[in-house]
Protein backbone atom coordinates (compact mmCIF):
# COMPACT_ATOMS: atom_id res chain seq x y z
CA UNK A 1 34.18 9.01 -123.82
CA UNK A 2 32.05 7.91 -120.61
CA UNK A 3 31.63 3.85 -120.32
CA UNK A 4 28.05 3.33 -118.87
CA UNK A 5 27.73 0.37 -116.74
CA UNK A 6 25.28 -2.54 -117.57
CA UNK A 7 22.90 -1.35 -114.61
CA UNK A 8 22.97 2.09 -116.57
CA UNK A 9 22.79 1.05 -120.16
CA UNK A 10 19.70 -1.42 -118.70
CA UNK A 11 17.43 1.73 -117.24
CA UNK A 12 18.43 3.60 -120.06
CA UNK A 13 16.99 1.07 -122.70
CA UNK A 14 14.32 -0.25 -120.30
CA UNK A 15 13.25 2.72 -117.96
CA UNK A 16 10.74 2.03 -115.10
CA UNK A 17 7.87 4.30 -113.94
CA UNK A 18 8.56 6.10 -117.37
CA UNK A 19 4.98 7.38 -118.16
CA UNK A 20 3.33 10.65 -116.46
CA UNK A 21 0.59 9.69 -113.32
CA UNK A 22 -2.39 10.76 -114.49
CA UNK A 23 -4.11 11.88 -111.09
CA UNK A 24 -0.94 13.25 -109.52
CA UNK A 25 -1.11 14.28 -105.83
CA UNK A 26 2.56 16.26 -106.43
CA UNK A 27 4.47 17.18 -109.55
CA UNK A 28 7.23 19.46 -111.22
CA UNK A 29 9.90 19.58 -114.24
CA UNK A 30 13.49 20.08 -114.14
CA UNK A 31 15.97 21.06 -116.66
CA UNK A 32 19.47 20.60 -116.97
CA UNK A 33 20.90 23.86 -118.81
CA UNK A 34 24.20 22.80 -119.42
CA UNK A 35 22.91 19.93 -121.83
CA UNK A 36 18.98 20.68 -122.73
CA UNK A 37 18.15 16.98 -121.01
CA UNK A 38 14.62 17.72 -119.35
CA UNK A 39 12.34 15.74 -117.01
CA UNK A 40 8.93 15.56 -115.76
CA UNK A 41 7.87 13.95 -112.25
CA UNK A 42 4.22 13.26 -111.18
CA UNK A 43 3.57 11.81 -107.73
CA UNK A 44 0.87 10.12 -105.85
CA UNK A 45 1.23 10.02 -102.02
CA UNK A 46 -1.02 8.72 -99.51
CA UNK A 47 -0.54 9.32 -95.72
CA UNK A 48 2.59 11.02 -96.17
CA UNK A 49 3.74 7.87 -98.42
CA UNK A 50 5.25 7.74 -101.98
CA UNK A 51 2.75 4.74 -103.65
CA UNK A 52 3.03 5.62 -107.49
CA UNK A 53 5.55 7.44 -109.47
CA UNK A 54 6.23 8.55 -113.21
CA UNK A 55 9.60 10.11 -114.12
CA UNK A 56 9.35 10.92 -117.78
CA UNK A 57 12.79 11.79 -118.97
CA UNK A 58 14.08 12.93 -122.47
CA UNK A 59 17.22 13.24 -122.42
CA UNK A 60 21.03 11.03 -121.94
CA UNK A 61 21.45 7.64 -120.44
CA UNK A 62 22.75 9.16 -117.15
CA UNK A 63 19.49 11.33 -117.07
CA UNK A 64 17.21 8.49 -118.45
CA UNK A 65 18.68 5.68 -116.13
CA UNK A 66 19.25 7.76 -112.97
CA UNK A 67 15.09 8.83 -113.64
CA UNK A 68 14.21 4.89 -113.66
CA UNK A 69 16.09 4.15 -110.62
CA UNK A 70 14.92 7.06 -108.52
CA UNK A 71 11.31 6.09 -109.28
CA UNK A 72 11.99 2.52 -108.08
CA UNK A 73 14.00 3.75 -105.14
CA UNK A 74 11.07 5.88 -104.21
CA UNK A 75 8.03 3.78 -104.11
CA UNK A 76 6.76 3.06 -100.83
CA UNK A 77 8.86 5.42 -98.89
CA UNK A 78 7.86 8.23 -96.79
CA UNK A 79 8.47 12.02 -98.15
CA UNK A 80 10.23 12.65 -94.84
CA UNK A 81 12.81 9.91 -96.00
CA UNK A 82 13.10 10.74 -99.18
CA UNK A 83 13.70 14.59 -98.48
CA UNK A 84 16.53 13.06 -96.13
CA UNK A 85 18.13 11.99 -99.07
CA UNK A 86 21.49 13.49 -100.68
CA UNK A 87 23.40 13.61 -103.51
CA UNK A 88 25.42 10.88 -102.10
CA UNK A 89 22.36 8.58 -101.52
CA UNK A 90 21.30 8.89 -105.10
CA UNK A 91 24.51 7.88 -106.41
CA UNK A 92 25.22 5.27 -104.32
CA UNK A 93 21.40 3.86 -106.39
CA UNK A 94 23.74 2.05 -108.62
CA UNK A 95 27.10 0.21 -108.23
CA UNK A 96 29.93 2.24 -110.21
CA UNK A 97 31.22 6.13 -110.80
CA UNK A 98 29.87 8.85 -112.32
CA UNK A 99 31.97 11.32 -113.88
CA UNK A 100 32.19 14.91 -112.22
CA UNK A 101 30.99 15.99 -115.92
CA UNK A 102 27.57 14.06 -115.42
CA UNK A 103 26.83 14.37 -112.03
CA UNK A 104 24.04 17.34 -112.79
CA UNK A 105 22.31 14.53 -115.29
CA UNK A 106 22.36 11.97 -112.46
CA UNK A 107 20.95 13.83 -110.03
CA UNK A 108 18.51 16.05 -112.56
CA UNK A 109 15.36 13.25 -111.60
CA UNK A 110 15.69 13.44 -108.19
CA UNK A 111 16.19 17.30 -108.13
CA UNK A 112 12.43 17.80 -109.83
CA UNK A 113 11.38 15.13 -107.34
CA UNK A 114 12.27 17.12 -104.57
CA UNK A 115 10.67 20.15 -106.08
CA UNK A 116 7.79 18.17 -106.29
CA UNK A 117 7.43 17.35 -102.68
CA UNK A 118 8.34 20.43 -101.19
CA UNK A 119 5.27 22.01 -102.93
């Protein structure tokens, strides 16, 4: 049984940046196949800068909280730092562990994100 943290249970019931852009400059979907959680990222970047992100996710609380804090963690950064960014950094987005088992659903927002700016 996984015990979600407060930070986690609060993205997951109150998700930020949780409805599509609709003038994207950059977006993609990712799909976790081990579980069937899916997400969809639009972007809007000016100058090389993140300004406006939606991170729809339907899936688990990992997925769905993980999706709300990458948007926030996003927003007014460059795409070069952001496509710095590892595994590691995204975790380290909120304060306690992540099982091994629910790593993929942590990192399944950022993943699509990524896509999404390497286009």
């Amino acid at each position: 049984m996984d015990v979600f943290s407060e930070e986690i249970l609060y993205h997951y019931k109150h998700p930020q940046c949780s409805a599509p852009l609709i003038s994207p400059t950059y977006e993609a979907t990712g799909e976790n196949v081990s579980c069937g959680d899916m997400v969809s990222v639009t972007l809007s970047c000016d100058h090389d800068t993140v300004h406006d992100v939606g991170i729809v996710v339907s899936g688990c609380a990992i997925s769905t909280a993980f999706g709300s804090l990458v948007a926030l963690a996003v927003k007014g950064r460059t795409r070069e730092e952001v496509l710095s960014w590892d595994d590691a950094h995204i975790l380290s987005l909120v304060d306690g562990e992540v099982s091994p088992a629910r790593k993929n659903c942590a990192f399944l927002a950022f993943r699509a994100l990524r896509k999404a700016l390497l286009k």
